[in-house]
Protein backbone atom coordinates (compact mmCIF):
# COMPACT_ATOMS: atom_id res chain seq x y z
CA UNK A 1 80.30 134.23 81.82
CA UNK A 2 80.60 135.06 78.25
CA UNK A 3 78.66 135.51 75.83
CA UNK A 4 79.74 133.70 72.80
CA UNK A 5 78.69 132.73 68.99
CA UNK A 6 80.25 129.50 69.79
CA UNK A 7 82.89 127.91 72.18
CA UNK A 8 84.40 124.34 72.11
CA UNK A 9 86.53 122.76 74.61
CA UNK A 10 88.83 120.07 74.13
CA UNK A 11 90.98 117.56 76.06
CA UNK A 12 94.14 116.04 74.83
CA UNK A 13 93.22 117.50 71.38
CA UNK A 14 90.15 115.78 71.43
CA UNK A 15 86.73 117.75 71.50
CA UNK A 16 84.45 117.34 74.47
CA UNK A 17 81.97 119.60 74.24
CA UNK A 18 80.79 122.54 71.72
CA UNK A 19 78.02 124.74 71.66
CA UNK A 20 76.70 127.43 69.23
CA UNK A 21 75.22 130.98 70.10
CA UNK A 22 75.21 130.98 73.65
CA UNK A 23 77.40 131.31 77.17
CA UNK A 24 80.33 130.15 78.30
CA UNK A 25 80.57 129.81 82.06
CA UNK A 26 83.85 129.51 83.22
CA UNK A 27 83.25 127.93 87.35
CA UNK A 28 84.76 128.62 90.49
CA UNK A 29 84.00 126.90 93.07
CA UNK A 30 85.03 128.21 96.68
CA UNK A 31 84.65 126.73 100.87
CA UNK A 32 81.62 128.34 100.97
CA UNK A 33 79.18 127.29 98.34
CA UNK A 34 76.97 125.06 98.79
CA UNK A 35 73.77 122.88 96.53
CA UNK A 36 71.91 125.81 97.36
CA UNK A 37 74.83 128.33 95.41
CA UNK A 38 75.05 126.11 92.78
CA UNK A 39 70.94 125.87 92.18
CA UNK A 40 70.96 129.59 92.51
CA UNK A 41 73.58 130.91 90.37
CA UNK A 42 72.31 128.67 87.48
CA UNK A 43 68.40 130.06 87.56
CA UNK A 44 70.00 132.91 87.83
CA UNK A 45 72.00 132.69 84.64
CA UNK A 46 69.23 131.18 82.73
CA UNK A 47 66.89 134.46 83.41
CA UNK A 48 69.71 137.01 83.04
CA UNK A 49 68.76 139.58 80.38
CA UNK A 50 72.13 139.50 78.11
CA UNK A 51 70.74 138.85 74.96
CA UNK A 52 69.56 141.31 71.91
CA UNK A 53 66.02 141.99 71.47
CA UNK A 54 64.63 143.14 68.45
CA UNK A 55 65.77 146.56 68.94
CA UNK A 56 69.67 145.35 69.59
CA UNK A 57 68.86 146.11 72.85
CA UNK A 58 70.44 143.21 76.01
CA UNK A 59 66.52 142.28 77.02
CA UNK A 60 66.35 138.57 76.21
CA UNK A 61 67.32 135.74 78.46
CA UNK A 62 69.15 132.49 77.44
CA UNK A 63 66.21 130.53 75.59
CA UNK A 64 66.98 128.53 73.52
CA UNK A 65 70.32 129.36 73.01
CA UNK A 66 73.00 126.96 74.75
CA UNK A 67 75.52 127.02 77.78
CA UNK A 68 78.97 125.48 77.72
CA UNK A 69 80.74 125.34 81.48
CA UNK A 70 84.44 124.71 82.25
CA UNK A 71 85.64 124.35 85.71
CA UNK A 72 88.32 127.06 87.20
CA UNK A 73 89.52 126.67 90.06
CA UNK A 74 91.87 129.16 89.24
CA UNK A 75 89.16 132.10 89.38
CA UNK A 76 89.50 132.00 93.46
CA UNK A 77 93.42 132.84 93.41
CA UNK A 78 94.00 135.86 95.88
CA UNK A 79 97.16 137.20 94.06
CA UNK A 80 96.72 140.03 96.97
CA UNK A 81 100.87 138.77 98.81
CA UNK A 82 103.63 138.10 96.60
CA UNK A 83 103.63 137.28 92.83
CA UNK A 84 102.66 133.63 93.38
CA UNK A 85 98.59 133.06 93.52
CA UNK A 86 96.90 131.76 96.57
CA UNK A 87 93.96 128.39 96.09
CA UNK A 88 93.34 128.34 99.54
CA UNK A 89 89.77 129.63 98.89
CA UNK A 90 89.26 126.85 96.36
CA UNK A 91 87.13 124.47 97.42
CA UNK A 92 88.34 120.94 98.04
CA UNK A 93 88.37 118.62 94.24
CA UNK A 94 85.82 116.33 94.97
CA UNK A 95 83.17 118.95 96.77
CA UNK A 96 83.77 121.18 93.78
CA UNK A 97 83.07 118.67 91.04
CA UNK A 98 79.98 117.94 93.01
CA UNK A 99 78.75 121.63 92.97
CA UNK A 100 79.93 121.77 89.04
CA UNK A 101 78.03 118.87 88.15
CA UNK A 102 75.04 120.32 89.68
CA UNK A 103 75.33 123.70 88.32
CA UNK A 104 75.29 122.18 84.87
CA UNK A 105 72.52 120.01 85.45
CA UNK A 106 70.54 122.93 86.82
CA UNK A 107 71.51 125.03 83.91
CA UNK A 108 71.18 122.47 81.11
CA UNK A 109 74.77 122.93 80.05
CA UNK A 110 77.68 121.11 78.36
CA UNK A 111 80.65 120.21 80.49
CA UNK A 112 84.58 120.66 79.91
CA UNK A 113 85.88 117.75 82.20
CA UNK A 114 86.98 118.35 85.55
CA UNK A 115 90.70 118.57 86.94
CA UNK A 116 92.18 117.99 83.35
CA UNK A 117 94.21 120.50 81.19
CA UNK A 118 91.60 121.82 78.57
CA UNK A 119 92.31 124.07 75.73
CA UNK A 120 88.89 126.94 75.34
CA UNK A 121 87.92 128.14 72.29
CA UNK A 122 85.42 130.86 71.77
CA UNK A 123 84.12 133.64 69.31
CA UNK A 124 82.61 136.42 71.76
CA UNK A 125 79.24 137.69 70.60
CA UNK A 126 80.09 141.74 71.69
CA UNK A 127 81.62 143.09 74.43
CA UNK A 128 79.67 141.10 77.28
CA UNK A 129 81.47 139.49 80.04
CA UNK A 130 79.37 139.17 82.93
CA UNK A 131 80.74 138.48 86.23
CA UNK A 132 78.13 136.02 88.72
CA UNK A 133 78.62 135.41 92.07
């Protein structure tokens, strides 16, 4: 995840989603998550202290500020053999939508759309890239 001043996504040059001050959430899905990952990993993103406090310090949590998530499948590649990546650990389209679509829901965010070619767009808010598994 990212967090960003604002991030769009867009689909055949066509926005689908936008969001101000916030995170983007770019989603893997792999074989072995589950409703129970999903559920997880989005309370766990909406309590994560990332944000400035009053003293510039990361000590807030999400709040009021906004999530955008965009599916990528291409975060499970094992690039470990050869120059060509691996998917294998992907999980299967239509179980990964699933476990997108209820990540968002449980995290209140804004969607990219699943399986098409999207074009990401974001300002970063600092240096924080945060890696959740």
């Amino acid at each position: 995840m990212q967090r960003v001043r604002r991030a769009a996504v867009r689909v055949g040059g066509e926005e689908v989603a936008a969001i101000g001050p916030g995170l983007l959430v770019l989603l893997g899905v792999g074989h072995d998550d589950d409703e129970a990952t999903a559920e997880r990993l989005a309370g766990k993103l909406l309590r994560l202290r990332i944000f400035p406090d009053a003293d510039g310090r990361m000590n807030e949590p999400l709040g009021d500020r906004e999530v955008l998530c965009v599916s990528q499948f291409t975060l499970m590649a094992d690039t470990r053999k050869g120059n060509r990546p691996s998917f294998v650990a992907a999980a299967e389209p239509e179980r990964a939508d699933a476990l997108y679509r209820r990540f968002c829901e449980h995290a209140g965010a804004r969607r990219g759309v699943f399986g098409a070619h999207m074009e990401v767009e974001l300002v970063n808010d600092g240096p924080v890239t945060i890696l959740l598994e």
